[in-house]
N, C-alpha and C. Protein backbone atom coordinates (compact mmCIF):
# COMPACT_ATOMS: atom_id res chain seq x y z
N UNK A 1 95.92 107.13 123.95
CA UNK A 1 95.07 106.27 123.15
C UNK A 1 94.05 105.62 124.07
N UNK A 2 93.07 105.51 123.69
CA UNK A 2 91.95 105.23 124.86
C UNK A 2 91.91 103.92 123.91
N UNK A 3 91.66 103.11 125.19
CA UNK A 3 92.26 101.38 125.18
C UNK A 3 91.03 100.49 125.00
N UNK A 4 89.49 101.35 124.81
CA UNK A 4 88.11 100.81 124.68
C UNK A 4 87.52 101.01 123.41
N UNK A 5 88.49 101.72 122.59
CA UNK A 5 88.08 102.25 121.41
C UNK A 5 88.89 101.13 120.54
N UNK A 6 89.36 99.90 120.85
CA UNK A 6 89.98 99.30 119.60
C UNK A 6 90.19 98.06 120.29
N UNK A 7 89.92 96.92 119.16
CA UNK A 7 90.64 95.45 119.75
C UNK A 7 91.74 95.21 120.33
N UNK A 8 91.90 94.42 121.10
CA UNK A 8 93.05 94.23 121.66
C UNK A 8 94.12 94.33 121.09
N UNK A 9 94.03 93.61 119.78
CA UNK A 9 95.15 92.97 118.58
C UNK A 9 95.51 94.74 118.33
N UNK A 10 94.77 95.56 117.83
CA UNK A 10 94.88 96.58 117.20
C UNK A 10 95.53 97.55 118.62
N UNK A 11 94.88 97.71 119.61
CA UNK A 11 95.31 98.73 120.59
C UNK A 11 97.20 98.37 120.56
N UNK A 12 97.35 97.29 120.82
CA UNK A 12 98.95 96.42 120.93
C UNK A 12 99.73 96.72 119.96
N UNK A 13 99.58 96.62 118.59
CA UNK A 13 99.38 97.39 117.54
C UNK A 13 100.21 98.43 117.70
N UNK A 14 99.09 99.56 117.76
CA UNK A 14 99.29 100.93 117.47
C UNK A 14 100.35 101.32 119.22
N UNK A 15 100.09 100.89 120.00
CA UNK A 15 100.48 101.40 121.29
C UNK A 15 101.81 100.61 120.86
N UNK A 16 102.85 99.78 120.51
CA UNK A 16 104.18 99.36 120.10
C UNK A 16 104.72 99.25 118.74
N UNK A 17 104.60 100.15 118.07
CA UNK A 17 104.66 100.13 116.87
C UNK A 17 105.70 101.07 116.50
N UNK A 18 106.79 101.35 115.19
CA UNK A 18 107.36 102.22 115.62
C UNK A 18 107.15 103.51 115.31
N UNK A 19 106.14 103.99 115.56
CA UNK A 19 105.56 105.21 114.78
C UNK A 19 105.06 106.09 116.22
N UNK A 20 105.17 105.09 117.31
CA UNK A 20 104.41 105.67 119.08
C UNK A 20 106.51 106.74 119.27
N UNK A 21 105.90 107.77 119.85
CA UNK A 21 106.93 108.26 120.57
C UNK A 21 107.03 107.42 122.43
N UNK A 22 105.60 107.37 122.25
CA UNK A 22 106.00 106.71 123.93
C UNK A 22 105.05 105.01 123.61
N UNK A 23 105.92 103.87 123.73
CA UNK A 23 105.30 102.53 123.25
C UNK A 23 105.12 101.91 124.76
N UNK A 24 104.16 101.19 124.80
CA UNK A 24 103.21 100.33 125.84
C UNK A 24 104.47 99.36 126.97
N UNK A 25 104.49 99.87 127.46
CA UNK A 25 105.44 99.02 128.49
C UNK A 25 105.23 97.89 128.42
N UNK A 26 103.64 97.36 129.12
CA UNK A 26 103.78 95.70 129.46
C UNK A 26 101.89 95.71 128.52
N UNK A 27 102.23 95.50 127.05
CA UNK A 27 101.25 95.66 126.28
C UNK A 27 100.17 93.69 126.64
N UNK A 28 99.08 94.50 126.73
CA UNK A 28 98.58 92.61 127.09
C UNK A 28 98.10 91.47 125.93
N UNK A 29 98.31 90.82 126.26
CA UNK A 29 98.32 89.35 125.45
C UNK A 29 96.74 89.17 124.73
N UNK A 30 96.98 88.70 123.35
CA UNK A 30 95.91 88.34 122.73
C UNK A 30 96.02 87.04 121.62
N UNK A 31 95.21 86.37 121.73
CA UNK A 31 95.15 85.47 120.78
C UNK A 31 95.25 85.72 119.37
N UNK A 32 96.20 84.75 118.48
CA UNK A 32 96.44 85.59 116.81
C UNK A 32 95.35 85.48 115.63
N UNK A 33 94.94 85.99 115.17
CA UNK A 33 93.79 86.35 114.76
C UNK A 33 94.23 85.43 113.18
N UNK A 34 93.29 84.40 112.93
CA UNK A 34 93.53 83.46 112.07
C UNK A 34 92.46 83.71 110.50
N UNK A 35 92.97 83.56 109.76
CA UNK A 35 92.31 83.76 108.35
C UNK A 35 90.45 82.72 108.74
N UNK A 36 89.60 82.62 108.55
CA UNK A 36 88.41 81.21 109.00
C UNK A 36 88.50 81.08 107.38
N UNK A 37 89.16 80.97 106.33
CA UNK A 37 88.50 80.07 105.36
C UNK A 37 90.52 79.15 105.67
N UNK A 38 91.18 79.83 105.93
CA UNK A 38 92.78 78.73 105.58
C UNK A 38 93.52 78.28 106.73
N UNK A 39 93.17 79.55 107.50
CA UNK A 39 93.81 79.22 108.76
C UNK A 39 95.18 80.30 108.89
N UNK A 40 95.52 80.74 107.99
CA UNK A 40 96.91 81.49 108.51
C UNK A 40 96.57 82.92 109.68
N UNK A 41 97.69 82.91 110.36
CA UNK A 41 97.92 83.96 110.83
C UNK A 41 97.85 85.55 109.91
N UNK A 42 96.77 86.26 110.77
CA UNK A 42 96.73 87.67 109.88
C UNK A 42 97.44 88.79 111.00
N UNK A 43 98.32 89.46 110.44
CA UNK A 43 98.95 90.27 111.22
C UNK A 43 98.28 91.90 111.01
N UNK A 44 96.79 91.94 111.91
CA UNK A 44 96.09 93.09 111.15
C UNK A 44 96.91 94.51 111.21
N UNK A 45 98.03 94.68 111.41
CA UNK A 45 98.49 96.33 111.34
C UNK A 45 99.74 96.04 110.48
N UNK A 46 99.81 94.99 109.61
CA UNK A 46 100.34 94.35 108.24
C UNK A 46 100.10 94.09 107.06
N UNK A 47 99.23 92.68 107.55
CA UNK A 47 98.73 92.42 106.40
C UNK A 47 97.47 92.98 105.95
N UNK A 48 97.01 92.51 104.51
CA UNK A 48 95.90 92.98 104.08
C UNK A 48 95.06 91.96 104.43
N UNK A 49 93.91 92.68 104.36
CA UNK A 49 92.22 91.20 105.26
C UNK A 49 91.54 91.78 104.92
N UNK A 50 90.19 91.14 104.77
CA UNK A 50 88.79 91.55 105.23
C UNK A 50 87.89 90.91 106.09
N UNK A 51 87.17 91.55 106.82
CA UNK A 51 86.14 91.20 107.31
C UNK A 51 84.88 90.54 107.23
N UNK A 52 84.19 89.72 107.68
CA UNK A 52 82.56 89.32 107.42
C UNK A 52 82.34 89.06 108.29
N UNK A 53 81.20 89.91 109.45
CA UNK A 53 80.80 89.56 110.48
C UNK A 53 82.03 89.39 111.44
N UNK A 54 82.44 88.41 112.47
CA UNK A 54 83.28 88.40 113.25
C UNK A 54 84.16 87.47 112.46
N UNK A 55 84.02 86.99 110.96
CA UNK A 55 84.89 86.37 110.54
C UNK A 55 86.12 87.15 109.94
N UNK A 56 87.78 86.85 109.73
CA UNK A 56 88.55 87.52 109.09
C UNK A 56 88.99 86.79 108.07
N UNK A 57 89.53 87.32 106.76
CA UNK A 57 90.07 86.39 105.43
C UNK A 57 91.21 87.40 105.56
N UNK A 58 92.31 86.46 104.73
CA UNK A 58 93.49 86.87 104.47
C UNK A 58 93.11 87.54 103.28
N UNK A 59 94.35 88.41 103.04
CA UNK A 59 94.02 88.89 101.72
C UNK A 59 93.31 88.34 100.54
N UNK A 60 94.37 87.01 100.40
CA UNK A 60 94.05 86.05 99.63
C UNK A 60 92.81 85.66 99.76
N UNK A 61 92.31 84.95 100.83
CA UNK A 61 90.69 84.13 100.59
C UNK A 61 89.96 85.12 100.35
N UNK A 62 89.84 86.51 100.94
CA UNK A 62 89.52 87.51 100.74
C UNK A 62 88.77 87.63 99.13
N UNK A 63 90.09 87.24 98.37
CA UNK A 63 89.75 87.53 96.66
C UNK A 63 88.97 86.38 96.34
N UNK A 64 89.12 85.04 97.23
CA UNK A 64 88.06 84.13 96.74
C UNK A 64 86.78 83.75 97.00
N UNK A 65 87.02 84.77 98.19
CA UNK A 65 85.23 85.21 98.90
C UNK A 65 84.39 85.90 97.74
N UNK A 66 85.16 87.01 97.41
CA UNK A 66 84.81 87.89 96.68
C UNK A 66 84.07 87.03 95.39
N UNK A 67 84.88 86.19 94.70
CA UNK A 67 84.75 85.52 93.48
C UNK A 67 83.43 84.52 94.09
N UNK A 68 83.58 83.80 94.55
CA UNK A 68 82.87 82.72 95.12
C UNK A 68 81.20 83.65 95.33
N UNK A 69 81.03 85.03 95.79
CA UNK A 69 79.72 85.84 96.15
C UNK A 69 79.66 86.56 94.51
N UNK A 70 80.34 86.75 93.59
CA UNK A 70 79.67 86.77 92.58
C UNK A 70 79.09 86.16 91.46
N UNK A 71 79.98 85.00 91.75
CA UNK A 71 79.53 83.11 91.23
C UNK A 71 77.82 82.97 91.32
N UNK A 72 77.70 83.59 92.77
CA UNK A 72 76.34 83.17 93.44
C UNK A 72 75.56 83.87 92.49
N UNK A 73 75.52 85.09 93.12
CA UNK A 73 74.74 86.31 91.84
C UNK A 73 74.49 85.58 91.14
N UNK A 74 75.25 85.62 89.70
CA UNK A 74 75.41 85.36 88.67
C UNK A 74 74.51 84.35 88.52
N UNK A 75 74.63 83.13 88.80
CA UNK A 75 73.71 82.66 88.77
C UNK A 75 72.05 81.78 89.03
């Protein structure tokens, strides 16, 4: 797995996961990647998220991003 092709969170991820026949010995440390509208912890090779820009939503705010950008539209 080439280790420049993916975030840290994600390389750590996929390199210890149990799906690797050979998993990351001494996999390196990353900060936990937090929802920016609630704050929870997103476990991205878990949970569901989305993206905006360098921001992440949990699933959840996710659906109220969503709602909240067609509010706008609308009117």
């Amino acid at each position: 797995m080439c280790r420049n092709g993916f975030e840290t969170k994600m390389y750590v991820y996929y390199g210890t996961n149990e799906y690797n026949f050979e998993k990351l010995e001494n996999p390196p440390t990353y900060l936990p990647t937090k929802c920016a509208r609630c704050g929870v912890v997103i476990s991205l090779g878990y949970d569901g998220y989305s993206v905006k820009g360098d921001k992440y939503f949990c699933e959840e705010c996710a659906d109220k991003e969503m709602e909240d950008a067609v509010r706008r539209v609308k009117h």
